[in-house]
N, C-alpha and C. Protein backbone atom coordinates (compact mmCIF):
# COMPACT_ATOMS: atom_id res chain seq x y z
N UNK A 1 -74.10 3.12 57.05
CA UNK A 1 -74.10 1.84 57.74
C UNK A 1 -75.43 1.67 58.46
N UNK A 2 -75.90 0.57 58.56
CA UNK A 2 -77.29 0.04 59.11
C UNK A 2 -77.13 0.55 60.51
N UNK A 3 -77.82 0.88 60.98
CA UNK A 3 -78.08 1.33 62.83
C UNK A 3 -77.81 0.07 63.75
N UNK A 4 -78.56 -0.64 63.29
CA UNK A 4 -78.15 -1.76 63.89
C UNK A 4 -76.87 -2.18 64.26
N UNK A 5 -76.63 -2.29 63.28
CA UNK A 5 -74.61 -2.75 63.33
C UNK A 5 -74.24 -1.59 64.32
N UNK A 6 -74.64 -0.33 64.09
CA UNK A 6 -74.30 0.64 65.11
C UNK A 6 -73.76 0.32 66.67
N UNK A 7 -75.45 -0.13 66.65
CA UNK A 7 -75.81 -0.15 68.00
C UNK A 7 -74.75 -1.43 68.94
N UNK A 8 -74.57 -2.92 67.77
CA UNK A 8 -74.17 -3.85 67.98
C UNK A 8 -72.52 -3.37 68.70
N UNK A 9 -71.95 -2.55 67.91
CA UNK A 9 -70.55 -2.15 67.95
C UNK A 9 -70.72 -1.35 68.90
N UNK A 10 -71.73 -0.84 69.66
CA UNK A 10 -71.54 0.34 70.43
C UNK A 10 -70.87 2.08 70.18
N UNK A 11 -70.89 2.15 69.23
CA UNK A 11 -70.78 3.19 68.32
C UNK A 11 -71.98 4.27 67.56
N UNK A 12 -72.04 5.33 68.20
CA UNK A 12 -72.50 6.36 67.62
C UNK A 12 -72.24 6.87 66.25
N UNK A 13 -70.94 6.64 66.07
CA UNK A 13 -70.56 7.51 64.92
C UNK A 13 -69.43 6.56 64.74
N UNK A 14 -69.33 6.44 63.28
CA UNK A 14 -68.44 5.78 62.56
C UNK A 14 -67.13 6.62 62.24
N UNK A 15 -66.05 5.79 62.51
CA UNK A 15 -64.71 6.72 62.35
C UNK A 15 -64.58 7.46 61.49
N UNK A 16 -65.13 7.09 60.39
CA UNK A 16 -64.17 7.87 58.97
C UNK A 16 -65.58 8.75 59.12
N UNK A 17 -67.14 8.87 59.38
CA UNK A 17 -67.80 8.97 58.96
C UNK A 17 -68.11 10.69 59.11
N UNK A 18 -67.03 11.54 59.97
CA UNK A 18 -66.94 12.89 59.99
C UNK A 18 -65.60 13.14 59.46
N UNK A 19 -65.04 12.62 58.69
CA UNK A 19 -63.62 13.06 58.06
C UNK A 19 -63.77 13.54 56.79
N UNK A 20 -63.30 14.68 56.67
CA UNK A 20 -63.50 15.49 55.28
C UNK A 20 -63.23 14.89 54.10
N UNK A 21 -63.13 15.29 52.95
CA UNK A 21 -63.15 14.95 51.85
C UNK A 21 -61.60 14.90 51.27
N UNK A 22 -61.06 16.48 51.99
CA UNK A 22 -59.73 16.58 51.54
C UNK A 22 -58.81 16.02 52.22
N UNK A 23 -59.15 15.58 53.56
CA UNK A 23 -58.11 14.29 54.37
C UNK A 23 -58.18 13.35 53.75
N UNK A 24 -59.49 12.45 52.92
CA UNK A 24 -59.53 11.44 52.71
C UNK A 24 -58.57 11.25 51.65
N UNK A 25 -59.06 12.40 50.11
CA UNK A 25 -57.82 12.56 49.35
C UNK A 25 -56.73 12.68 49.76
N UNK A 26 -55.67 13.05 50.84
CA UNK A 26 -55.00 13.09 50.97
C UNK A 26 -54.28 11.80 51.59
N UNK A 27 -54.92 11.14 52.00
CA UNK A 27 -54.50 9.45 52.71
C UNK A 27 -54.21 8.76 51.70
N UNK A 28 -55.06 8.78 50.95
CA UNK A 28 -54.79 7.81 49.56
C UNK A 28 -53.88 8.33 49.25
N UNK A 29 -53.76 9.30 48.46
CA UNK A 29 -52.50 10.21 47.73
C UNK A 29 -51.51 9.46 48.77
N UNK A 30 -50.89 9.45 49.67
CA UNK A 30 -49.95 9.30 50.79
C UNK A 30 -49.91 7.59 50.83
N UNK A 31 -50.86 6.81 50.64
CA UNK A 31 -50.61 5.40 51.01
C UNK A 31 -50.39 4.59 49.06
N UNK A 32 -50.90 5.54 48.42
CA UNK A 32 -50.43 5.21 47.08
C UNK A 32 -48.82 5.50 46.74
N UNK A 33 -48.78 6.47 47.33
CA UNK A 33 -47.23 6.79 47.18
C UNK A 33 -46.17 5.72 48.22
N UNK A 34 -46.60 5.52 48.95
CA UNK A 34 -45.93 3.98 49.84
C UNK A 34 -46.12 3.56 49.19
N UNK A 35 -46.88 2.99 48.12
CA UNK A 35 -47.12 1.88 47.56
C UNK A 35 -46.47 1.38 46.42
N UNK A 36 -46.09 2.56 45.75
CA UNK A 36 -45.26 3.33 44.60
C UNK A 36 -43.63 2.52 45.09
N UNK A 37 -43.67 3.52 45.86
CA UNK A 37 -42.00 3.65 46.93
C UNK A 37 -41.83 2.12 47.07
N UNK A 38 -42.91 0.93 47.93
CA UNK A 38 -42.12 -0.15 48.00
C UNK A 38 -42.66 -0.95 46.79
N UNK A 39 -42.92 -0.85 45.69
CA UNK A 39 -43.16 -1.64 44.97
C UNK A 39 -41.20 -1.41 43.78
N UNK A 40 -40.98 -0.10 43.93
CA UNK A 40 -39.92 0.22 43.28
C UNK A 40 -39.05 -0.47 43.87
N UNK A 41 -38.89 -0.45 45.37
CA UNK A 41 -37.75 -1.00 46.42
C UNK A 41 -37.93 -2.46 45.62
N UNK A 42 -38.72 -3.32 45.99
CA UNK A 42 -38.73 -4.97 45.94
C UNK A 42 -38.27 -5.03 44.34
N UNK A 43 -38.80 -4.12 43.25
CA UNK A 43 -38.08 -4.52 42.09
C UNK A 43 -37.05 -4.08 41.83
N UNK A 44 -36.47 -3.39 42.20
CA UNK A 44 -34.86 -2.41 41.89
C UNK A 44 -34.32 -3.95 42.60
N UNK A 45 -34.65 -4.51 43.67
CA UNK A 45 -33.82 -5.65 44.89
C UNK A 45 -33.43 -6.79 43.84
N UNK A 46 -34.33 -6.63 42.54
CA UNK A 46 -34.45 -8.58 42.51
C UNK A 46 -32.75 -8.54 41.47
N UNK A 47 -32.23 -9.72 42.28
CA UNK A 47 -30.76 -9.98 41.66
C UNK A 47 -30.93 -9.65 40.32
N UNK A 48 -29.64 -9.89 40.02
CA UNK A 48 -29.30 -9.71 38.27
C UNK A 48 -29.01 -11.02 37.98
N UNK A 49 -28.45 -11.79 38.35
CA UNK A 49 -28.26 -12.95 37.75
C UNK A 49 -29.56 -13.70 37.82
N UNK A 50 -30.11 -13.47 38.11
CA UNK A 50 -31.76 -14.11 37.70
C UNK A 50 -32.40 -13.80 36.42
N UNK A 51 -31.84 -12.59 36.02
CA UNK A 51 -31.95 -12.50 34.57
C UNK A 51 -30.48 -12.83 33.41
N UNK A 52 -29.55 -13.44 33.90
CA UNK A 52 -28.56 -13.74 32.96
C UNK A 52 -28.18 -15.07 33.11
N UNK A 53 -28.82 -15.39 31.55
CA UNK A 53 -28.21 -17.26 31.84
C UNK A 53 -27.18 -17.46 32.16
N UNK A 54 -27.65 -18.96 32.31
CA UNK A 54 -26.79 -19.83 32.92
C UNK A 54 -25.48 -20.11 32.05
N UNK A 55 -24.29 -20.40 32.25
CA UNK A 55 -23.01 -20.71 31.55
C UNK A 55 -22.75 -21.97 31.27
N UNK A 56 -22.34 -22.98 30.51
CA UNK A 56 -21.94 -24.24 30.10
C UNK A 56 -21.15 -24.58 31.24
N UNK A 57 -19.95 -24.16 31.11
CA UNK A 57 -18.55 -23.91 31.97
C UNK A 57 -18.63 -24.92 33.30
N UNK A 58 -17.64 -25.13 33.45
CA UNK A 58 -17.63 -25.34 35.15
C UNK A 58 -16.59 -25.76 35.71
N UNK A 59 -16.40 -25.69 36.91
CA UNK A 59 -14.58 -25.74 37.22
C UNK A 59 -14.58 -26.76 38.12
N UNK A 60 -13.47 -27.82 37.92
CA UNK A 60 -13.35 -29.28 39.20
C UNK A 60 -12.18 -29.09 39.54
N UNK A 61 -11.78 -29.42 40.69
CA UNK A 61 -10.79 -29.67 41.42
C UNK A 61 -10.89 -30.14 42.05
N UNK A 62 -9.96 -31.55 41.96
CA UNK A 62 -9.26 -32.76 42.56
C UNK A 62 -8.34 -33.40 42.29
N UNK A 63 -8.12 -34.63 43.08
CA UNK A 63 -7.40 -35.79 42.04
C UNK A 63 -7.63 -36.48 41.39
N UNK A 64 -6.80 -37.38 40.50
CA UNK A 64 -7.12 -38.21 40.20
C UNK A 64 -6.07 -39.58 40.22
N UNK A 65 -6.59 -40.67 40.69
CA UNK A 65 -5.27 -41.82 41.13
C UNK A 65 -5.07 -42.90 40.56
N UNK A 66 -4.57 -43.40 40.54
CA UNK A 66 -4.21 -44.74 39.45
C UNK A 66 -3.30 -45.43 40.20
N UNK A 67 -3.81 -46.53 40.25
CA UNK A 67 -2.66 -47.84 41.55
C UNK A 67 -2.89 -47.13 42.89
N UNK A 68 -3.16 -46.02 43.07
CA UNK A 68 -3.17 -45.79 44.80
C UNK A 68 -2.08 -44.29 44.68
N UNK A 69 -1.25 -44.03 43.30
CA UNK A 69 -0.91 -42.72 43.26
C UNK A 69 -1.52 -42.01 42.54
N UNK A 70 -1.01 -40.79 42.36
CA UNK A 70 -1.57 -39.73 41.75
C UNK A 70 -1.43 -40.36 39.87
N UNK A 71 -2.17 -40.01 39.11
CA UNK A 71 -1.95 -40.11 37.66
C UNK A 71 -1.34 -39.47 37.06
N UNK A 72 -0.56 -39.58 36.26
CA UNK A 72 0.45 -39.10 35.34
C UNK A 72 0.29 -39.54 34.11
N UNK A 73 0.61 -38.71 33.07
CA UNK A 73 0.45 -38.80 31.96
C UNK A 73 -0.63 -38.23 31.15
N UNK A 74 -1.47 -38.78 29.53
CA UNK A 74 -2.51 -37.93 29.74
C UNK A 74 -3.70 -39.23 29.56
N UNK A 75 -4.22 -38.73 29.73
CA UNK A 75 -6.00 -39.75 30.07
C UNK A 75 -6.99 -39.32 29.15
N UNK A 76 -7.92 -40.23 28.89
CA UNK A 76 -9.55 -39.51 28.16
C UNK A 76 -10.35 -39.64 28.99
N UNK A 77 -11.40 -38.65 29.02
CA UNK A 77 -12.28 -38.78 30.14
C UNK A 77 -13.65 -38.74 29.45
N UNK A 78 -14.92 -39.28 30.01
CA UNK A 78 -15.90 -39.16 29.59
C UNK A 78 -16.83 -38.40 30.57
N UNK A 79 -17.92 -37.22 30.75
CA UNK A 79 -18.15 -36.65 31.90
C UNK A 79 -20.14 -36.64 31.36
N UNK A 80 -20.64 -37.14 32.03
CA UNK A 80 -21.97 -37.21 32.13
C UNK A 80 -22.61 -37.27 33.60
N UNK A 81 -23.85 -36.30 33.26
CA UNK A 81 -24.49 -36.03 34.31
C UNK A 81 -25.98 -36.62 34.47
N UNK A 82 -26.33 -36.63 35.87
CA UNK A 82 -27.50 -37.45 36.14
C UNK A 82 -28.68 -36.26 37.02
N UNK A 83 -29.34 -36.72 36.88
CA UNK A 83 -30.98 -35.87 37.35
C UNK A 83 -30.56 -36.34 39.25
N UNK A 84 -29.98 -37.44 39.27
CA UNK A 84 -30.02 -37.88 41.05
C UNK A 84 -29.11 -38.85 41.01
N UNK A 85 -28.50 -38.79 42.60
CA UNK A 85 -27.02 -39.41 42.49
C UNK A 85 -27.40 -40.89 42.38
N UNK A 86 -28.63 -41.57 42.54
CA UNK A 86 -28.51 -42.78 42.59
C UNK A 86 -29.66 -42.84 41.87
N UNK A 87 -29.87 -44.05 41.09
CA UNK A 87 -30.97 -44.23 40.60
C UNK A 87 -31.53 -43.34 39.17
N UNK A 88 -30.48 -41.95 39.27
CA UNK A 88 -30.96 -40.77 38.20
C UNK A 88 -30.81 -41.11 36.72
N UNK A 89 -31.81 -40.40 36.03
CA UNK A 89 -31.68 -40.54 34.71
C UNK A 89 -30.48 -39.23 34.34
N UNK A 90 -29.93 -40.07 32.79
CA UNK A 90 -28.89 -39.08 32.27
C UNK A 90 -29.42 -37.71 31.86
N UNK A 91 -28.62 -36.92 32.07
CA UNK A 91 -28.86 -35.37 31.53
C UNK A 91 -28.11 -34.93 30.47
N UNK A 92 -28.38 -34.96 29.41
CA UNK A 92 -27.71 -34.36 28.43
C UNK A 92 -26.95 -35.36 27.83
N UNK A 93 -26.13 -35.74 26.98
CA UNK A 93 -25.40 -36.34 25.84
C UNK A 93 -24.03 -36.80 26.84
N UNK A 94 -23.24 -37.73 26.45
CA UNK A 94 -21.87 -37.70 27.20
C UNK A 94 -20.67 -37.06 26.49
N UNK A 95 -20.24 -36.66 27.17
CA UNK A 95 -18.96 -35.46 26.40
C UNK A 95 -17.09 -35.85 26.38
């Protein structure tokens, strides 16, 4: 390091600049292995269903009323979906 900067910092001697060779190897060795350790942690973490598609399927529950009661009998239904509740474009085909 330039003297200057030395002098600026008020420093004689630079931290690392009397530390052996085999400490230094050994820090790395030690902060690589943290590094190892949480890089395994964060990927072992990431969900599973982030890797398994998505399902067609889907389950409703409610009613449904006719005149102000419940419906009886059987019905056809048509079920299509929109990008946004108002204003949205259709998603997919109607079923």
């Amino acid at each position: 390091m330039n003297r200057d900067l030395r002098s600026i910092a008020g420093q004689t001697k630079l931290p690392m600049e009397g530390a052996s060779p085999r400490w230094f190897a050994r820090m790395l060795s030690a902060m690589g292995a943290a590094a190892l350790v949480a890089t395994l942690c964060a990927v072992s973490l990431t969900p599973v269903c982030a890797q398994t598609p998505i399902g067609t399927a889907f389950t409703y529950q409610g009613s449904i009323d006719q005149s102000g009661g419940p419906l009886s009998g059987t019905a056809d239904f048509q079920f299509k979906l929109f990008g946004a509740v108002t204003g949205g474009t259709q998603v997919g085909t109607t079923q």
